[in-house]
PDB file of N, CA and C in Angstrom:
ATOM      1  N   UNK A   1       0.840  -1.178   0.000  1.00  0.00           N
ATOM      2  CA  UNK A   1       0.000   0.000   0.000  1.00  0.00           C
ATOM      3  C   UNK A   1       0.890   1.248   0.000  1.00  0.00           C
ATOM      4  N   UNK A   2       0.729   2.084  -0.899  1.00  0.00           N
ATOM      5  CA  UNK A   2       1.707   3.850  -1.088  1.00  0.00           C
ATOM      6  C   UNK A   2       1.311   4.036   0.425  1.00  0.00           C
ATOM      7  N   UNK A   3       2.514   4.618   0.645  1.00  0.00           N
ATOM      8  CA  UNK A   3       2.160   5.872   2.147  1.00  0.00           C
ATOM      9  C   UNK A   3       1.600   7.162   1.334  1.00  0.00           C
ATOM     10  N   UNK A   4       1.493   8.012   2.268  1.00  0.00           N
ATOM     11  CA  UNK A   4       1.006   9.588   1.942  1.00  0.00           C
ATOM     12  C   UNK A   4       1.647  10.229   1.060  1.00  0.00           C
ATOM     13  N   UNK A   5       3.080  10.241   1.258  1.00  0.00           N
ATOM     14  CA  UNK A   5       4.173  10.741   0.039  1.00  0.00           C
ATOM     15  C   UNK A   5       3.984  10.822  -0.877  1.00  0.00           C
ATOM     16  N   UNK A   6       3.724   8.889  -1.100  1.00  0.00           N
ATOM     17  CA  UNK A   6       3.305   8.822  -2.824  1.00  0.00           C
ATOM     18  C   UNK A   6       2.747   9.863  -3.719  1.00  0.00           C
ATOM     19  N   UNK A   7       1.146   9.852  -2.834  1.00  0.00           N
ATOM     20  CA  UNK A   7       0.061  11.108  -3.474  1.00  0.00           C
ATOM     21  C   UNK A   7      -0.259  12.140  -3.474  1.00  0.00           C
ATOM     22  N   UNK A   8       0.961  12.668  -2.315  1.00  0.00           N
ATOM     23  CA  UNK A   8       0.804  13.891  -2.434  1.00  0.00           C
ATOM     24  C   UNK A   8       1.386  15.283  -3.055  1.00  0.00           C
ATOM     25  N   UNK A   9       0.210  16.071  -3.675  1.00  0.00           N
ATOM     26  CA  UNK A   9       0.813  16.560  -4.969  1.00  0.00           C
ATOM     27  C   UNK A   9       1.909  17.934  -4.290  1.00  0.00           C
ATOM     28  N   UNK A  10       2.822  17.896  -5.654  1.00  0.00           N
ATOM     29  CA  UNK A  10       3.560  18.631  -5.010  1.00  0.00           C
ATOM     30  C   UNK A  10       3.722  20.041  -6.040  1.00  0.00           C
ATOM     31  N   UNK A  11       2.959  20.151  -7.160  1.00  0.00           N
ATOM     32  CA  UNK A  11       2.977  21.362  -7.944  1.00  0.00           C
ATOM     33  C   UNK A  11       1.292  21.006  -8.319  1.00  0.00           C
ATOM     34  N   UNK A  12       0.801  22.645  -8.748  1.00  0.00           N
ATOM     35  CA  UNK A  12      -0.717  22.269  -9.249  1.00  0.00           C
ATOM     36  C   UNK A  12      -0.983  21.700 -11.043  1.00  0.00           C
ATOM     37  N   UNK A  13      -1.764  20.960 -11.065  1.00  0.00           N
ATOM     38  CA  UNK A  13      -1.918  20.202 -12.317  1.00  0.00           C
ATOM     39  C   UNK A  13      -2.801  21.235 -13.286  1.00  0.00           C
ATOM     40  N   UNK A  14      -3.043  22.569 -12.785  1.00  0.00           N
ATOM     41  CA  UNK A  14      -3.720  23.139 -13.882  1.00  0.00           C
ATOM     42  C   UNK A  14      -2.564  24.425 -14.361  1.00  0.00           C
ATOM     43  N   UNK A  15      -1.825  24.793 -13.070  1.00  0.00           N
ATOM     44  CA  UNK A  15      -0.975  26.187 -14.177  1.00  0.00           C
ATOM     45  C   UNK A  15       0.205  25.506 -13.583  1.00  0.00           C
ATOM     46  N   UNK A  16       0.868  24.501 -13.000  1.00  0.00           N
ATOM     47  CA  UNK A  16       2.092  24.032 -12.630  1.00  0.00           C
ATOM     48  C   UNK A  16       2.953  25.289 -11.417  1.00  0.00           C
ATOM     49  N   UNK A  17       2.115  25.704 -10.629  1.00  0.00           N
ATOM     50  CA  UNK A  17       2.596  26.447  -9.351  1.00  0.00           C
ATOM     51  C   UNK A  17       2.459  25.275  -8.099  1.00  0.00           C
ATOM     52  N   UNK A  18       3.852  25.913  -7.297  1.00  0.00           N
ATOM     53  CA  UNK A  18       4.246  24.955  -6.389  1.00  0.00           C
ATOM     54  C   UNK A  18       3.463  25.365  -5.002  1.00  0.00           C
ATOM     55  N   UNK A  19       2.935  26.424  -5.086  1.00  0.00           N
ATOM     56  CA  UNK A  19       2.085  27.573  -4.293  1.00  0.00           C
ATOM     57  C   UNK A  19       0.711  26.787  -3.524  1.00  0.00           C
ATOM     58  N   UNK A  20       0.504  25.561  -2.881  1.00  0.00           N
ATOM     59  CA  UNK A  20      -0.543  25.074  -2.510  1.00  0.00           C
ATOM     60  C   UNK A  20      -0.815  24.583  -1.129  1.00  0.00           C
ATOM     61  N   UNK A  21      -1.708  24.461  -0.628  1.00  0.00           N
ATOM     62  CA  UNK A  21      -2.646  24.677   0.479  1.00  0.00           C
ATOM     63  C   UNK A  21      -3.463  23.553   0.443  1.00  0.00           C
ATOM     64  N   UNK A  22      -3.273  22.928   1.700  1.00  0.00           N
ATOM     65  CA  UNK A  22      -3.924  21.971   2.382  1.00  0.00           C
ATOM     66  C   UNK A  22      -5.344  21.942   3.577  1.00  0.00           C
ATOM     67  N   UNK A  23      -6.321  21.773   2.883  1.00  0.00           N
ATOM     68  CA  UNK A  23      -7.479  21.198   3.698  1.00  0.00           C
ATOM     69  C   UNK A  23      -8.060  20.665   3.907  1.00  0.00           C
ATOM     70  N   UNK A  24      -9.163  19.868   5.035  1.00  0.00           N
ATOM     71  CA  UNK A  24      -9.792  18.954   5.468  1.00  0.00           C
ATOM     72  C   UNK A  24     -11.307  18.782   4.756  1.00  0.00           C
ATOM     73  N   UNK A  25     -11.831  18.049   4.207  1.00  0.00           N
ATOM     74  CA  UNK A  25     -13.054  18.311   3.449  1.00  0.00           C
ATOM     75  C   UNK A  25     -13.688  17.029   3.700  1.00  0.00           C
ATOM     76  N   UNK A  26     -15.273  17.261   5.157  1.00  0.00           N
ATOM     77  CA  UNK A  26     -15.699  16.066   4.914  1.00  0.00           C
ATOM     78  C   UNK A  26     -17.258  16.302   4.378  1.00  0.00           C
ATOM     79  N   UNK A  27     -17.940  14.957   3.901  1.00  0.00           N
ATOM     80  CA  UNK A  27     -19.023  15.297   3.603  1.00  0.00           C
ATOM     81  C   UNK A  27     -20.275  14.060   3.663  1.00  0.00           C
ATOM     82  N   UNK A  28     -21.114  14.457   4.261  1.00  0.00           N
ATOM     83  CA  UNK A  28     -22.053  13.236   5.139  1.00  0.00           C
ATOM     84  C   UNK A  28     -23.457  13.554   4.492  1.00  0.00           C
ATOM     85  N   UNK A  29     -23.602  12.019   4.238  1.00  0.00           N
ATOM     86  CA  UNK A  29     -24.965  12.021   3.771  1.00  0.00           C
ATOM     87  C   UNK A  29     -26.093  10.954   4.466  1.00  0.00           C
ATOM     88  N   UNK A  30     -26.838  11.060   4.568  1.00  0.00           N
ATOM     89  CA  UNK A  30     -28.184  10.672   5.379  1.00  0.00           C
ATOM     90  C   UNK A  30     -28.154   8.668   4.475  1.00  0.00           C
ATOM     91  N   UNK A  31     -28.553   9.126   3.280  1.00  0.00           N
ATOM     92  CA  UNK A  31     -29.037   7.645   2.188  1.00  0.00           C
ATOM     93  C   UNK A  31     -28.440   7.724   1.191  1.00  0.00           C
ATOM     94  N   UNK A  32     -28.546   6.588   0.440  1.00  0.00           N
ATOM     95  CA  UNK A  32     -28.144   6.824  -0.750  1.00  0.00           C
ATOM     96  C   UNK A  32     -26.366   6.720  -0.653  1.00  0.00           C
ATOM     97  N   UNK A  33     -26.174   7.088  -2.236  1.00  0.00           N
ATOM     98  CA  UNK A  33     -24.774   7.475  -2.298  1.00  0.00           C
ATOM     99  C   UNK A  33     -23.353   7.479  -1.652  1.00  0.00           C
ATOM    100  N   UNK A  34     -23.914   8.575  -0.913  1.00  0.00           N
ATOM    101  CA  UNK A  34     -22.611   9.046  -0.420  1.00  0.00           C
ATOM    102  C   UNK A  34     -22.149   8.040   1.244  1.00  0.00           C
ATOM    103  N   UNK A  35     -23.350   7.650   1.893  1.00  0.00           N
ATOM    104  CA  UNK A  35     -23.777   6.819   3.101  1.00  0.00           C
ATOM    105  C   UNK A  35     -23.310   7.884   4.060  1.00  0.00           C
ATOM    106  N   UNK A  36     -22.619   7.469   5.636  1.00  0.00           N
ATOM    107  CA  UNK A  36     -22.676   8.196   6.773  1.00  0.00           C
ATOM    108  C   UNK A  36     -21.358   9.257   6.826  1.00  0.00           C
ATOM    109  N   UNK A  37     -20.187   8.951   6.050  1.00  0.00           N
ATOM    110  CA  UNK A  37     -19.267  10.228   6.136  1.00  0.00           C
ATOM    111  C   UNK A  37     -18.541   9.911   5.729  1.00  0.00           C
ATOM    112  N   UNK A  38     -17.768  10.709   4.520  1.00  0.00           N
ATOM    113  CA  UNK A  38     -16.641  10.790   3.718  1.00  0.00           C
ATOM    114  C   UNK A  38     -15.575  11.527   3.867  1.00  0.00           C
ATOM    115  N   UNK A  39     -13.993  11.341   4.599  1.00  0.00           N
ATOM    116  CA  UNK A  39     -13.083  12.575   4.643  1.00  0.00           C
ATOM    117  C   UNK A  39     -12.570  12.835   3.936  1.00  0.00           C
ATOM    118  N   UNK A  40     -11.747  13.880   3.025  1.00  0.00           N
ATOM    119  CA  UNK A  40     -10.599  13.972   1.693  1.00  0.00           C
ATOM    120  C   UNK A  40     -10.117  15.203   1.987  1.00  0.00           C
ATOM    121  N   UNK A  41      -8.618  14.750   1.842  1.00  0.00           N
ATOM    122  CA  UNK A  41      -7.870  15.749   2.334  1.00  0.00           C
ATOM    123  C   UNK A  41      -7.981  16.840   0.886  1.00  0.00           C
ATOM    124  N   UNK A  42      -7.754  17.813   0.379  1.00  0.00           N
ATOM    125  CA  UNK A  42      -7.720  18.737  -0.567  1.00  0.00           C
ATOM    126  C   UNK A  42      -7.057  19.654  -0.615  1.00  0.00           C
ATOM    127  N   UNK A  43      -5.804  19.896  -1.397  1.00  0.00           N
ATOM    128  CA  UNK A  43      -4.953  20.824  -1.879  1.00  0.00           C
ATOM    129  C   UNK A  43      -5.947  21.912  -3.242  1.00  0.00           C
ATOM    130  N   UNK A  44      -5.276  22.816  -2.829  1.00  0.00           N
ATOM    131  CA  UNK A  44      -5.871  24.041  -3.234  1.00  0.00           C
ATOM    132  C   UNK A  44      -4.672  24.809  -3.967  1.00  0.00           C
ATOM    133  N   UNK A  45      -4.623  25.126  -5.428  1.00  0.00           N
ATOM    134  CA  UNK A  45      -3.267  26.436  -5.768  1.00  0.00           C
ATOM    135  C   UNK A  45      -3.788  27.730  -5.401  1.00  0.00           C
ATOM    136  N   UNK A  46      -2.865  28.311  -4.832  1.00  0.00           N
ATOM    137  CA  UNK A  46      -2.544  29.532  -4.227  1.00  0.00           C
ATOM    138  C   UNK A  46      -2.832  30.383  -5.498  1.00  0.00           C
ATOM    139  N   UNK A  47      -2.319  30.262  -6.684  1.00  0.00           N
ATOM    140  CA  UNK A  47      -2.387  31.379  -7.856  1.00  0.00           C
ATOM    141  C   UNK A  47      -3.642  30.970  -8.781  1.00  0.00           C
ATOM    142  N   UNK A  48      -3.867  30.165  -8.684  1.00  0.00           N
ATOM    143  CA  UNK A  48      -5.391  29.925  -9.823  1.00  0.00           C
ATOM    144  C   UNK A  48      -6.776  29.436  -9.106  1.00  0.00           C
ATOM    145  N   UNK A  49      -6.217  28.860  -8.276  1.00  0.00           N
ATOM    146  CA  UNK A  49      -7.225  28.268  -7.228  1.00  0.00           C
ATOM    147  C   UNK A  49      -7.658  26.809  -7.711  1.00  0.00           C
ATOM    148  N   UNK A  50      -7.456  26.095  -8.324  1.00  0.00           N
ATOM    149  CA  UNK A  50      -7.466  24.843  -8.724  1.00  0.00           C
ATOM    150  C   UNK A  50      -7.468  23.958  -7.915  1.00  0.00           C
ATOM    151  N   UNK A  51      -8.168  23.289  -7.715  1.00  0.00           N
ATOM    152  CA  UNK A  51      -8.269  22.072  -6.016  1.00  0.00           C
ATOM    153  C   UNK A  51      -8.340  20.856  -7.071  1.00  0.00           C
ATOM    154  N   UNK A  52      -7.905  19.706  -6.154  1.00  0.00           N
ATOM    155  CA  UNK A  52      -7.760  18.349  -6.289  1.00  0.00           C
ATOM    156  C   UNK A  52      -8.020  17.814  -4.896  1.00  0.00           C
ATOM    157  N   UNK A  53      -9.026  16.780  -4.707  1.00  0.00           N
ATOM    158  CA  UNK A  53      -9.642  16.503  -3.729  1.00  0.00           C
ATOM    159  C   UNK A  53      -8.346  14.551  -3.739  1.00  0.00           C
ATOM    160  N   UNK A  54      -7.980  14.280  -2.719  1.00  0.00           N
ATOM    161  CA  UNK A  54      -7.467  12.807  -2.275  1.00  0.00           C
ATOM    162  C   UNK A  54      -8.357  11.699  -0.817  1.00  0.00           C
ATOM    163  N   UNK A  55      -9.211  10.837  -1.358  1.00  0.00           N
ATOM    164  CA  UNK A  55     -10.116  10.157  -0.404  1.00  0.00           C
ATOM    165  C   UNK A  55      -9.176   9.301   0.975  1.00  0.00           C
ATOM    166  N   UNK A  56      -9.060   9.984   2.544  1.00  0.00           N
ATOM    167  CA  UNK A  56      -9.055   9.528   3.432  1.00  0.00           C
ATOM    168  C   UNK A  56      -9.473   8.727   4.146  1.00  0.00           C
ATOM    169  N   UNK A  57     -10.910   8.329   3.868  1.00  0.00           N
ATOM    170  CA  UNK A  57     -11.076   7.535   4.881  1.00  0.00           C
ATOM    171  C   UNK A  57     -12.661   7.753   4.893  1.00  0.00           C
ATOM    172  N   UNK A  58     -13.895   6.554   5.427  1.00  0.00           N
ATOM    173  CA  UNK A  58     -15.010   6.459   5.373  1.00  0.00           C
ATOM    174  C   UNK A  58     -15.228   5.931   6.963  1.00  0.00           C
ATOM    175  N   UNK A  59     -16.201   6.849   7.924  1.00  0.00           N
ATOM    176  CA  UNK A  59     -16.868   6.353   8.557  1.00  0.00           C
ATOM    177  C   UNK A  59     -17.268   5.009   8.815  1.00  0.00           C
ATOM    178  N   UNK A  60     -17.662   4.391   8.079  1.00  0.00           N
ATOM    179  CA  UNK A  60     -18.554   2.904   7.517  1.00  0.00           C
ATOM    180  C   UNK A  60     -17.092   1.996   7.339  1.00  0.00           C
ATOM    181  N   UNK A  61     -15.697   2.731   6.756  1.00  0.00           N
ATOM    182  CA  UNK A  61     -14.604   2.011   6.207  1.00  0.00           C
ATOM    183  C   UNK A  61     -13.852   1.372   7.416  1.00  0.00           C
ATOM    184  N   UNK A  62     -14.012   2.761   8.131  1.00  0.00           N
ATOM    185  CA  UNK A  62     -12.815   2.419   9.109  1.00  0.00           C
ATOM    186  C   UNK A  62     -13.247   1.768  10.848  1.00  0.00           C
TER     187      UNK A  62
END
């Protein structure tokens, strides 16, 4: 299994700035779909604003 290293980005994939920002993004749903809670960590570029979301971990998973 990759550790964290592996995936984590280290320039942005839309204008190639090294300029990025890390946050916590969870999101919970009742039925359906999404089920009881989803975490993903999400880098953000500083100069365009371009996010890429990476899946942490499921309520239900873990």
């Amino acid at each position: 299994m990759p550790n964290r290293a592996d995936w984590v980005p280290t320039k942005c994939a839309g204008c190639g700035s090294e300029q990025l920002k890390r946050a916590e993004l969870s999101m919970h749903g009742k039925l359906g779909f999404l089920g009881p809670a989803y975490r993903f960590d999400v880098y953000i570029c500083k100069e365009c604003g371009y996010s890429e979301l990476f899946f942490q971990g499921a309520k239900w998973i873990m």
